[in-house]
ModelCIF file with pLDDT and N, C-alpha, C, O atoms, coordinates in Angstrom:
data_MODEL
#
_entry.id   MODEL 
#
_entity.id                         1 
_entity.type                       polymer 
_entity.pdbx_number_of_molecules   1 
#
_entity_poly.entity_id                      1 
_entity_poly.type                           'polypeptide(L)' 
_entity_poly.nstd_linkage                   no 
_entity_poly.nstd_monomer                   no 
_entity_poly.pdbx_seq_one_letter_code       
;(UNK)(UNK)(UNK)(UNK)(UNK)(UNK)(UNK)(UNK)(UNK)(UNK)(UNK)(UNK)(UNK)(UNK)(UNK)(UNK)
(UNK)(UNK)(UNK)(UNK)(UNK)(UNK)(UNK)(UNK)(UNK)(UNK)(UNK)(UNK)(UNK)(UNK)(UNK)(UNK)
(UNK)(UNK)(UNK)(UNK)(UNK)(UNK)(UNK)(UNK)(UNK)
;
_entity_poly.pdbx_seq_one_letter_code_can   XXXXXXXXXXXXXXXXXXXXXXXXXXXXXXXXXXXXXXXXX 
_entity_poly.pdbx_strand_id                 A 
#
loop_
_entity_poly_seq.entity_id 
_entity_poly_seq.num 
_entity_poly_seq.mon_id 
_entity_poly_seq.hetero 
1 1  UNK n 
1 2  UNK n 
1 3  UNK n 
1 4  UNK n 
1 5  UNK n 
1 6  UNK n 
1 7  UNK n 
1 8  UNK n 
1 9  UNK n 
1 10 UNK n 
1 11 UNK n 
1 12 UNK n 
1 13 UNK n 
1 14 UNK n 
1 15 UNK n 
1 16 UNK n 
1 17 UNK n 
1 18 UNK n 
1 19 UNK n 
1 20 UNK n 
1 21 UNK n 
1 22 UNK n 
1 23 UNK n 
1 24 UNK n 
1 25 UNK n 
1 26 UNK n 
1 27 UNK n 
1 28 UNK n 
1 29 UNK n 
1 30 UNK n 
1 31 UNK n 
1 32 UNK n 
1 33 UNK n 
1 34 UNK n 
1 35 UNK n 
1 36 UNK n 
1 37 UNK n 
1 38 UNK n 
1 39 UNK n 
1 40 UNK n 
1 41 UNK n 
#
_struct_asym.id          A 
_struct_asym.entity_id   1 
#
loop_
_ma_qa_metric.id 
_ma_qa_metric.mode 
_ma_qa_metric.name 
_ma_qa_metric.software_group_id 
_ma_qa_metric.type 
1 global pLDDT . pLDDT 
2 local  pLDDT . pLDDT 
#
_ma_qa_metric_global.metric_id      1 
_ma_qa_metric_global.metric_value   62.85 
_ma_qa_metric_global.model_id       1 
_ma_qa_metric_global.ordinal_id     1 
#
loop_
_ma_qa_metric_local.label_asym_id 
_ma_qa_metric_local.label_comp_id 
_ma_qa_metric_local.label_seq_id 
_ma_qa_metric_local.metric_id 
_ma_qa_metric_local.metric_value 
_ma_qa_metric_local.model_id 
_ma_qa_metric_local.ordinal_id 
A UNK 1  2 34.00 1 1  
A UNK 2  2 32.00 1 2  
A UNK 3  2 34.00 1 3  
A UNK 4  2 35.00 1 4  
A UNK 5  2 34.00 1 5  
A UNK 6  2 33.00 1 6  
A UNK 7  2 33.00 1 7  
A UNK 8  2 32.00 1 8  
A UNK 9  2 28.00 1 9  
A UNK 10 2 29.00 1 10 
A UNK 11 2 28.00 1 11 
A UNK 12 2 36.00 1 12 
A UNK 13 2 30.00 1 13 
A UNK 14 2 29.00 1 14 
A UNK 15 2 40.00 1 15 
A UNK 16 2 42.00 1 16 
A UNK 17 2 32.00 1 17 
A UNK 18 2 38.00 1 18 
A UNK 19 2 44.00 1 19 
A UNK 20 2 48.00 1 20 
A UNK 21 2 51.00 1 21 
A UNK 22 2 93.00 1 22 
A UNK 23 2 96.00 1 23 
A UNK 24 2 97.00 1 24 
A UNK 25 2 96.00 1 25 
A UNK 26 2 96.00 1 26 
A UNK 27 2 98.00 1 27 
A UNK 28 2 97.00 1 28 
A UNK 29 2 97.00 1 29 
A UNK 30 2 97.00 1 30 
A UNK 31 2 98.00 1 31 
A UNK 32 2 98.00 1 32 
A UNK 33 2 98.00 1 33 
A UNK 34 2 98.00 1 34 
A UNK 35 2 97.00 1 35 
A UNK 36 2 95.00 1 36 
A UNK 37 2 92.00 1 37 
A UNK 38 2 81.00 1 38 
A UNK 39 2 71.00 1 39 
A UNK 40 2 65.00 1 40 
A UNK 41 2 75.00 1 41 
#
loop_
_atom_site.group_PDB 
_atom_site.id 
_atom_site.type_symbol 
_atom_site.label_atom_id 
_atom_site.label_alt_id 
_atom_site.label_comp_id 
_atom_site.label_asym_id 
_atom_site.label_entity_id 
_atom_site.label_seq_id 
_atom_site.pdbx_PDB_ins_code 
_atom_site.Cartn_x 
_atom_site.Cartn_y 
_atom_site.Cartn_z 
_atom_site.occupancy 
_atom_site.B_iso_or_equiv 
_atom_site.pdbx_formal_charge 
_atom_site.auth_seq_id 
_atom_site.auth_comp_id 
_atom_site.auth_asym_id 
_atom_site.auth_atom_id 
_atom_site.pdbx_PDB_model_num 
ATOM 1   N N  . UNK A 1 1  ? -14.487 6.578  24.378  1.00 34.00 ? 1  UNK A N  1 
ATOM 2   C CA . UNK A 1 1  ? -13.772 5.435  24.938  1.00 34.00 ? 1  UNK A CA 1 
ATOM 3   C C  . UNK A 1 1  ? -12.336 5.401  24.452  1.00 34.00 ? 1  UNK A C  1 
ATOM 4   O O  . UNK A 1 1  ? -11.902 5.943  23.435  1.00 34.00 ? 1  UNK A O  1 
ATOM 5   N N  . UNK A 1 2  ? -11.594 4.599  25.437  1.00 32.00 ? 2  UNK A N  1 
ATOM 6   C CA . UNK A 1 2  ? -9.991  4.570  24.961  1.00 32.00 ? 2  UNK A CA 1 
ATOM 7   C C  . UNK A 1 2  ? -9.929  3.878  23.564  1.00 32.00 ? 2  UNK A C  1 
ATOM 8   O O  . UNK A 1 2  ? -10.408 2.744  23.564  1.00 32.00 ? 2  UNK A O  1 
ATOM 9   N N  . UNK A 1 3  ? -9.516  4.255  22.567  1.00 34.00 ? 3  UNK A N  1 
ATOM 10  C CA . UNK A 1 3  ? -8.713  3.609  21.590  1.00 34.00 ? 3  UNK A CA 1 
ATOM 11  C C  . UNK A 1 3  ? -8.308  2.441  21.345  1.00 34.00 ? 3  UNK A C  1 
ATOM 12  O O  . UNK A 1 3  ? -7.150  2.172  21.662  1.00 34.00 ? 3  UNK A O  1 
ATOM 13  N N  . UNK A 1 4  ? -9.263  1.274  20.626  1.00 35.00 ? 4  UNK A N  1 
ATOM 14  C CA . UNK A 1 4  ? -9.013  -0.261 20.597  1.00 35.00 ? 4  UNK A CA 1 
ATOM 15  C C  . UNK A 1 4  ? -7.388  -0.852 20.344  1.00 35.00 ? 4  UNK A C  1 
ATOM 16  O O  . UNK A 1 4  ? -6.858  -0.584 19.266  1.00 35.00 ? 4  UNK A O  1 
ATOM 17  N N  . UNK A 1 5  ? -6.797  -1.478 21.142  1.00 34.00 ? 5  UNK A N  1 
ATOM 18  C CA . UNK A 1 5  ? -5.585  -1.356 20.786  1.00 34.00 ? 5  UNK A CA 1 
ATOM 19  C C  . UNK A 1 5  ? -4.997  -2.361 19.554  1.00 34.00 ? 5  UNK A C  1 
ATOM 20  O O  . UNK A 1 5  ? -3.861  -2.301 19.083  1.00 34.00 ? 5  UNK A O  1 
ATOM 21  N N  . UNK A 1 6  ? -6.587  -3.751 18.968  1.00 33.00 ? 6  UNK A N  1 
ATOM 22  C CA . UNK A 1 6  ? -6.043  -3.931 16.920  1.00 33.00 ? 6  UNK A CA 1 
ATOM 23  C C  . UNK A 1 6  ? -5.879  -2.682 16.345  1.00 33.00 ? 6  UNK A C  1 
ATOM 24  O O  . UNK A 1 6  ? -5.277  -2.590 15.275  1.00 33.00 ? 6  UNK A O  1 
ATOM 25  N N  . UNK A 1 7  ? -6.342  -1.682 16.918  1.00 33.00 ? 7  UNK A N  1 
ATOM 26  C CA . UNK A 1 7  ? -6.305  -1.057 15.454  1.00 33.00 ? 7  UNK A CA 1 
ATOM 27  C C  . UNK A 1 7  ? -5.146  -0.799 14.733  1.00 33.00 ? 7  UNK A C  1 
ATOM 28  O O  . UNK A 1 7  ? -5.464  -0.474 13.589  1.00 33.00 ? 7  UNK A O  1 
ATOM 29  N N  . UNK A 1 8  ? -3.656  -0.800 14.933  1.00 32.00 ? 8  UNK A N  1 
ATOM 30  C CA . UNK A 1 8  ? -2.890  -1.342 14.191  1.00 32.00 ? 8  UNK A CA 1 
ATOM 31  C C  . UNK A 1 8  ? -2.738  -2.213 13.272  1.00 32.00 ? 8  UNK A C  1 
ATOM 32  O O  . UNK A 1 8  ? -2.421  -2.050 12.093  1.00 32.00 ? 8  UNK A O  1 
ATOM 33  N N  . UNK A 1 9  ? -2.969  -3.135 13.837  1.00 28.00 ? 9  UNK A N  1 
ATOM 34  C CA . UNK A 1 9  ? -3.557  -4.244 13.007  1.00 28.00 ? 9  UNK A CA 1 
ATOM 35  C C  . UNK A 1 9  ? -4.326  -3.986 11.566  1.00 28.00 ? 9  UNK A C  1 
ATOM 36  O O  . UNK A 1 9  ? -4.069  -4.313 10.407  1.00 28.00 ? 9  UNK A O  1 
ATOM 37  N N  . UNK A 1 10 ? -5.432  -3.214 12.216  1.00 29.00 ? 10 UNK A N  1 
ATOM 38  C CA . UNK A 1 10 ? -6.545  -3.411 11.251  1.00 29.00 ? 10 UNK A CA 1 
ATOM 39  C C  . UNK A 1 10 ? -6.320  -2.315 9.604   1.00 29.00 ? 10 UNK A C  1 
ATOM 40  O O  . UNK A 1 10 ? -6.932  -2.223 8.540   1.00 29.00 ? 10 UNK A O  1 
ATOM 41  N N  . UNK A 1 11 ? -4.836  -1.522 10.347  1.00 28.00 ? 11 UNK A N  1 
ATOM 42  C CA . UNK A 1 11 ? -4.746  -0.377 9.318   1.00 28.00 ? 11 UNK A CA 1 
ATOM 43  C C  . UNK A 1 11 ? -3.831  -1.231 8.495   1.00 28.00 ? 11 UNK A C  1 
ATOM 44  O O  . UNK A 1 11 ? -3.799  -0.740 7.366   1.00 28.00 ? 11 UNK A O  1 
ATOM 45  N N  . UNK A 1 12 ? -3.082  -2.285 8.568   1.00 36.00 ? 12 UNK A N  1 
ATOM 46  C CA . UNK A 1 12 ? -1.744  -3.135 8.170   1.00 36.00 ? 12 UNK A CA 1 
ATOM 47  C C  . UNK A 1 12 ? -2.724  -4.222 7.252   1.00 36.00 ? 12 UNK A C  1 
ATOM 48  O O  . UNK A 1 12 ? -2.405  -4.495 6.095   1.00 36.00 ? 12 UNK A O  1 
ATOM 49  N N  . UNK A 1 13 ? -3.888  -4.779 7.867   1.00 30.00 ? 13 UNK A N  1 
ATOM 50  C CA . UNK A 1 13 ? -4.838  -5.012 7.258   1.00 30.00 ? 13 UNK A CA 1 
ATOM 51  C C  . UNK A 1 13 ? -5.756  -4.562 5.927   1.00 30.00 ? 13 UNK A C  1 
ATOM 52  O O  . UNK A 1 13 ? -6.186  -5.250 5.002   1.00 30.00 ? 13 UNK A O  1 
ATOM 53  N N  . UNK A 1 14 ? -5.847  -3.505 6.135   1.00 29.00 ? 14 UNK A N  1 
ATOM 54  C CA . UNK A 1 14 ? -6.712  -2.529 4.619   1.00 29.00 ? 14 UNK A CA 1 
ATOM 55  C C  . UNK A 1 14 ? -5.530  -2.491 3.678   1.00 29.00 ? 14 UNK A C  1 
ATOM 56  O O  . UNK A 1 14 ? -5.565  -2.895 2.516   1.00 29.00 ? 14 UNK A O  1 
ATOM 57  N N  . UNK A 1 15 ? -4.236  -1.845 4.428   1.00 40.00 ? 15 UNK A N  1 
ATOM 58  C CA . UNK A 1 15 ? -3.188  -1.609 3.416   1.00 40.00 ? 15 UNK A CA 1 
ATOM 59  C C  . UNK A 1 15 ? -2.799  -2.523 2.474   1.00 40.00 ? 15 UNK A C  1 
ATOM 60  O O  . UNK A 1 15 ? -2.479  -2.239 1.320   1.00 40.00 ? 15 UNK A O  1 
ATOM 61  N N  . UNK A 1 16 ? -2.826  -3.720 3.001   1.00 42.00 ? 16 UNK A N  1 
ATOM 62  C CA . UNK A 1 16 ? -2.661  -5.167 2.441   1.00 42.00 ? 16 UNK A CA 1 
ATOM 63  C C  . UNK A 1 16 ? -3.663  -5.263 1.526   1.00 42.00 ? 16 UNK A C  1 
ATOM 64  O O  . UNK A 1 16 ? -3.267  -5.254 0.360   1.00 42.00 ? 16 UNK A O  1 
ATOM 65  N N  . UNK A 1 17 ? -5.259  -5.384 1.750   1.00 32.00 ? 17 UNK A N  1 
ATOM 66  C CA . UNK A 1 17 ? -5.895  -5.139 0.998   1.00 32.00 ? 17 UNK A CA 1 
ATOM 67  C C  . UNK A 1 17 ? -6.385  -4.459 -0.246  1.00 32.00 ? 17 UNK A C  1 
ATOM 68  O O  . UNK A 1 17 ? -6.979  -5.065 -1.138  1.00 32.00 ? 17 UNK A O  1 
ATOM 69  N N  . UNK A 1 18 ? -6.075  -3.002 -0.274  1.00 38.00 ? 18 UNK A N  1 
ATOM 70  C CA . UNK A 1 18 ? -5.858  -2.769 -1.432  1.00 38.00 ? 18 UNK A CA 1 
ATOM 71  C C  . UNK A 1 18 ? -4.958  -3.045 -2.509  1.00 38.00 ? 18 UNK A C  1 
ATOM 72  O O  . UNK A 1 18 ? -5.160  -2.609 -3.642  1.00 38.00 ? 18 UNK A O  1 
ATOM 73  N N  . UNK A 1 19 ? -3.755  -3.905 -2.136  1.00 44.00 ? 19 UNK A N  1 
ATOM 74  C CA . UNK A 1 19 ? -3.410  -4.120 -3.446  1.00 44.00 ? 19 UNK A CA 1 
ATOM 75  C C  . UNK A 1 19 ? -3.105  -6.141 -3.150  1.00 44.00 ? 19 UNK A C  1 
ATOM 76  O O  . UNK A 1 19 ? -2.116  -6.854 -2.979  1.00 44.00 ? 19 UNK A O  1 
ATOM 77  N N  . UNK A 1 20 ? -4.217  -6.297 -3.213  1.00 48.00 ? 20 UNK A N  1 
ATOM 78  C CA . UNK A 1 20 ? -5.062  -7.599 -3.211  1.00 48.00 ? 20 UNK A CA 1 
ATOM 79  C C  . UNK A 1 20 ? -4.847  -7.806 -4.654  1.00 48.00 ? 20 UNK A C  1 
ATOM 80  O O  . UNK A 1 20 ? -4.506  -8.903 -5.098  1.00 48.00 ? 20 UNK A O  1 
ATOM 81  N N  . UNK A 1 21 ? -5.055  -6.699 -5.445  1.00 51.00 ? 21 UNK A N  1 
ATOM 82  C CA . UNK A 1 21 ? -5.342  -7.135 -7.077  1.00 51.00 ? 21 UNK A CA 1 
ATOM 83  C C  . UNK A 1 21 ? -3.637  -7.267 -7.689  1.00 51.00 ? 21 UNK A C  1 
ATOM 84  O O  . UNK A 1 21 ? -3.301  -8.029 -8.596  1.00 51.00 ? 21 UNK A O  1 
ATOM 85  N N  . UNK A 1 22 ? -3.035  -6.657 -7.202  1.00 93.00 ? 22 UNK A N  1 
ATOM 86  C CA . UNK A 1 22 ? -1.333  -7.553 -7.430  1.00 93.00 ? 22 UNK A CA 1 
ATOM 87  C C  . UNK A 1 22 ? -0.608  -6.510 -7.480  1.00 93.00 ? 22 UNK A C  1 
ATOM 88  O O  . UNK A 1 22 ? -1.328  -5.512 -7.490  1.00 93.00 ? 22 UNK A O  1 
ATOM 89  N N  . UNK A 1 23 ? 0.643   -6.230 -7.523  1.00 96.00 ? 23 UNK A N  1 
ATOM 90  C CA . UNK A 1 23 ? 1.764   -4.926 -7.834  1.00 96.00 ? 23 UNK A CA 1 
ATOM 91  C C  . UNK A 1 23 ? 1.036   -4.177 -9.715  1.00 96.00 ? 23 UNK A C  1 
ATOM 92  O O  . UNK A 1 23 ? 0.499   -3.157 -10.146 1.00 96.00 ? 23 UNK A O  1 
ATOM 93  N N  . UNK A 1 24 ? 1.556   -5.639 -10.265 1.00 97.00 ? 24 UNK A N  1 
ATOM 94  C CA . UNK A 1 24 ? 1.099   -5.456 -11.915 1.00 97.00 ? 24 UNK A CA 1 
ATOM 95  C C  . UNK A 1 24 ? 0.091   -4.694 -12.313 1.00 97.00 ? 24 UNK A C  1 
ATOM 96  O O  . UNK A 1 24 ? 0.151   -3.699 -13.035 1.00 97.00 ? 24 UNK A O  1 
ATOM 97  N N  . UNK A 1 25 ? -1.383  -5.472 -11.536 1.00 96.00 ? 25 UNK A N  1 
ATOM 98  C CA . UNK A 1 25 ? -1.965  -4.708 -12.087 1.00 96.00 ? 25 UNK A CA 1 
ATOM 99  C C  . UNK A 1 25 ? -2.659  -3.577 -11.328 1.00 96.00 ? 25 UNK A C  1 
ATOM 100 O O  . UNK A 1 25 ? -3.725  -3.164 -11.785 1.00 96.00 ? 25 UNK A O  1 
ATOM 101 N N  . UNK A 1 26 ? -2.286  -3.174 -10.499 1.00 96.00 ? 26 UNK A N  1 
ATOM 102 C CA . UNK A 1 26 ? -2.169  -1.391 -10.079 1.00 96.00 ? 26 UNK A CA 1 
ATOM 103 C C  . UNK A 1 26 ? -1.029  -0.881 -10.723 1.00 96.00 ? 26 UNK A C  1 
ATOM 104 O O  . UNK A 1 26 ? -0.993  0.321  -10.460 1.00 96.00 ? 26 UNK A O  1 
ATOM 105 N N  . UNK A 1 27 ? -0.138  -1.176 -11.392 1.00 98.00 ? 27 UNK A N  1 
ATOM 106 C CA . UNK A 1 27 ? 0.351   -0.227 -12.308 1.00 98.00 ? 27 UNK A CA 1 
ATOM 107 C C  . UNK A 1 27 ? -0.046  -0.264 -13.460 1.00 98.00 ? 27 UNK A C  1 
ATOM 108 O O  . UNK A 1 27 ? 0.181   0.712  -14.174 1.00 98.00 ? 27 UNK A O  1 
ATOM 109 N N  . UNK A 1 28 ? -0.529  -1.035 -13.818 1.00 97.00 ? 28 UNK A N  1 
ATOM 110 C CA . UNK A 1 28 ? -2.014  -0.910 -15.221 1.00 97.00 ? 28 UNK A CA 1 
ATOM 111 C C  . UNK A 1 28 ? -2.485  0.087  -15.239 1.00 97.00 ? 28 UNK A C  1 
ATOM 112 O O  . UNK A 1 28 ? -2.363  1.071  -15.969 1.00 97.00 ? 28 UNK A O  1 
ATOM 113 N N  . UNK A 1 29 ? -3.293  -0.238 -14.068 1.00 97.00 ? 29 UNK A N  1 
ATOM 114 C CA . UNK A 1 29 ? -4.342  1.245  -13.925 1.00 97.00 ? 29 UNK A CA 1 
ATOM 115 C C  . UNK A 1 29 ? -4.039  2.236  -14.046 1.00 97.00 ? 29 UNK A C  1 
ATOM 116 O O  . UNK A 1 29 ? -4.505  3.075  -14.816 1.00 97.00 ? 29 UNK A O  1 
ATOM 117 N N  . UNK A 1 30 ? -2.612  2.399  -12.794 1.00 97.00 ? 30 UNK A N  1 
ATOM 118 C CA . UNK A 1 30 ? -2.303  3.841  -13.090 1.00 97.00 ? 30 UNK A CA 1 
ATOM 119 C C  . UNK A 1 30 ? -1.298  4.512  -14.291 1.00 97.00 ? 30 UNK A C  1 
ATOM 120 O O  . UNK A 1 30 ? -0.743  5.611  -14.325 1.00 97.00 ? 30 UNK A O  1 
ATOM 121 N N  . UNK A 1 31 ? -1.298  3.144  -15.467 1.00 98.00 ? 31 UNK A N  1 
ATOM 122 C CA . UNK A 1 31 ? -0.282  3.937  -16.079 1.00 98.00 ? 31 UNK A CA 1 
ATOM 123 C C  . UNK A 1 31 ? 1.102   4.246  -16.314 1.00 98.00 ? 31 UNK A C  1 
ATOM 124 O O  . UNK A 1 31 ? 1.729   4.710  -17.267 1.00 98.00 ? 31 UNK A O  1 
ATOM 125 N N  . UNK A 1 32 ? 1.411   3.816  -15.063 1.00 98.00 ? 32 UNK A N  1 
ATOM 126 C CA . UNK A 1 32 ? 3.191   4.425  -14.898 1.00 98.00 ? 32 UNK A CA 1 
ATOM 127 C C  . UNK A 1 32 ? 3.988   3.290  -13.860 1.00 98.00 ? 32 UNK A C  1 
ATOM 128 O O  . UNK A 1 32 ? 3.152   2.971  -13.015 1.00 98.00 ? 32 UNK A O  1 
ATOM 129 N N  . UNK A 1 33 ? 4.660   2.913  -13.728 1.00 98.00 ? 33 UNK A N  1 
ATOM 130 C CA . UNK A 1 33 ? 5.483   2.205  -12.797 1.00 98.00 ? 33 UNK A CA 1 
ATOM 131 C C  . UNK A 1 33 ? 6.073   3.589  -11.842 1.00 98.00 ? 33 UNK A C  1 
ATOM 132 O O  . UNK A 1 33 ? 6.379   4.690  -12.301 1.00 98.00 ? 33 UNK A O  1 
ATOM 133 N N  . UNK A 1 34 ? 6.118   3.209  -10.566 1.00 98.00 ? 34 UNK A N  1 
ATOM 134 C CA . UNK A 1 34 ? 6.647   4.025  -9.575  1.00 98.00 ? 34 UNK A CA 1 
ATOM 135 C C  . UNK A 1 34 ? 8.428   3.835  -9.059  1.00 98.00 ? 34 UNK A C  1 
ATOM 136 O O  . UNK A 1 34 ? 8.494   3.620  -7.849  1.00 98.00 ? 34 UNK A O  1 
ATOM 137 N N  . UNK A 1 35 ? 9.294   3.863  -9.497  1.00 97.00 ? 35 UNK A N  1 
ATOM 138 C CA . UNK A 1 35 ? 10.376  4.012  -9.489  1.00 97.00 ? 35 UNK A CA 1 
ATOM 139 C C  . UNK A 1 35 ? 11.327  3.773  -8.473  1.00 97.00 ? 35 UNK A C  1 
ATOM 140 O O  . UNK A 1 35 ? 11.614  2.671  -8.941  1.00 97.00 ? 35 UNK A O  1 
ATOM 141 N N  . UNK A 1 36 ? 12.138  3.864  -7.386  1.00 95.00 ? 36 UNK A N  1 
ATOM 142 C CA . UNK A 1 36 ? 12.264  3.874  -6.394  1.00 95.00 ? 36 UNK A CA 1 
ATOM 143 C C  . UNK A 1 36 ? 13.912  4.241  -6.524  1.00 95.00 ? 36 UNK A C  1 
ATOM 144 O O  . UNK A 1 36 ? 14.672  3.394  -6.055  1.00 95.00 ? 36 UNK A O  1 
ATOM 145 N N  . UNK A 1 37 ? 14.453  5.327  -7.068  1.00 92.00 ? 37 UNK A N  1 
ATOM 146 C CA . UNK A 1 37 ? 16.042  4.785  -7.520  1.00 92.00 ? 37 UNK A CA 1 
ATOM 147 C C  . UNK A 1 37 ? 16.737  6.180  -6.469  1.00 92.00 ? 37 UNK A C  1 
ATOM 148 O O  . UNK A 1 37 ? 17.803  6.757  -6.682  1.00 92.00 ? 37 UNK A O  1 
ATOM 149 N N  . UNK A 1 38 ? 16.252  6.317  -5.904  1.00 81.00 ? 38 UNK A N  1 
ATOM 150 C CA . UNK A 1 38 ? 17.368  6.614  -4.503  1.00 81.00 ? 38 UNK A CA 1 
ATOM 151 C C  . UNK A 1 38 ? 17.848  7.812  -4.722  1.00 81.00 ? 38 UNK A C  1 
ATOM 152 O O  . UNK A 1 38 ? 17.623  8.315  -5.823  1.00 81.00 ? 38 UNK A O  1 
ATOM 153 N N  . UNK A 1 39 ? 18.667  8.598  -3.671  1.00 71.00 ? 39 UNK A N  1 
ATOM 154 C CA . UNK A 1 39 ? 18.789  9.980  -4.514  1.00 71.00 ? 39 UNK A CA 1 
ATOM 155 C C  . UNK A 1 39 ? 19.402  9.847  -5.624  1.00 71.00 ? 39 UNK A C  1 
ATOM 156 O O  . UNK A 1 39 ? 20.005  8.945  -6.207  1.00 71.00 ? 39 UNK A O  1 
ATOM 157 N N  . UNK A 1 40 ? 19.063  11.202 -5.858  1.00 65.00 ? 40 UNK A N  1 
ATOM 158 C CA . UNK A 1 40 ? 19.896  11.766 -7.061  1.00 65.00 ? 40 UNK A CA 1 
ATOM 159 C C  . UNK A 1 40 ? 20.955  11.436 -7.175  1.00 65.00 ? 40 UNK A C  1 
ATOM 160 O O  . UNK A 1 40 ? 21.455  11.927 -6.163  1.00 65.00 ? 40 UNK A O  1 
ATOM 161 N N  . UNK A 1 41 ? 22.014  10.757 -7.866  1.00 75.00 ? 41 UNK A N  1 
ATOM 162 C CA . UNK A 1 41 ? 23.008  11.039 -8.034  1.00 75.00 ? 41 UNK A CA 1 
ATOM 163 C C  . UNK A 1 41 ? 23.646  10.204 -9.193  1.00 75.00 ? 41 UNK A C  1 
ATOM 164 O O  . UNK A 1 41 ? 24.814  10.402 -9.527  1.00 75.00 ? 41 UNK A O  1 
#
């Protein structure tokens, strides 16, 4: 069958969901803060 057209939705949905538990503490878990500082320069 054709392709439900939420399913956008529903992927914007999970994504949201996993970090349900907060920014903070998924960087607990993993340990490290993820950085974001643009190129090099």
């Amino acid at each position: 069958p054709t392709a439900a057209a939420p399913a956008p939705v529903q992927v914007a949905v999970t994504a949201a969901s996993a970090r349900d538990g907060g920014t903070v503490d998924a960087i607990r878990r993993r340990g490290t803060l993820r950085c974001g500082v643009g190129a090099v320069s």
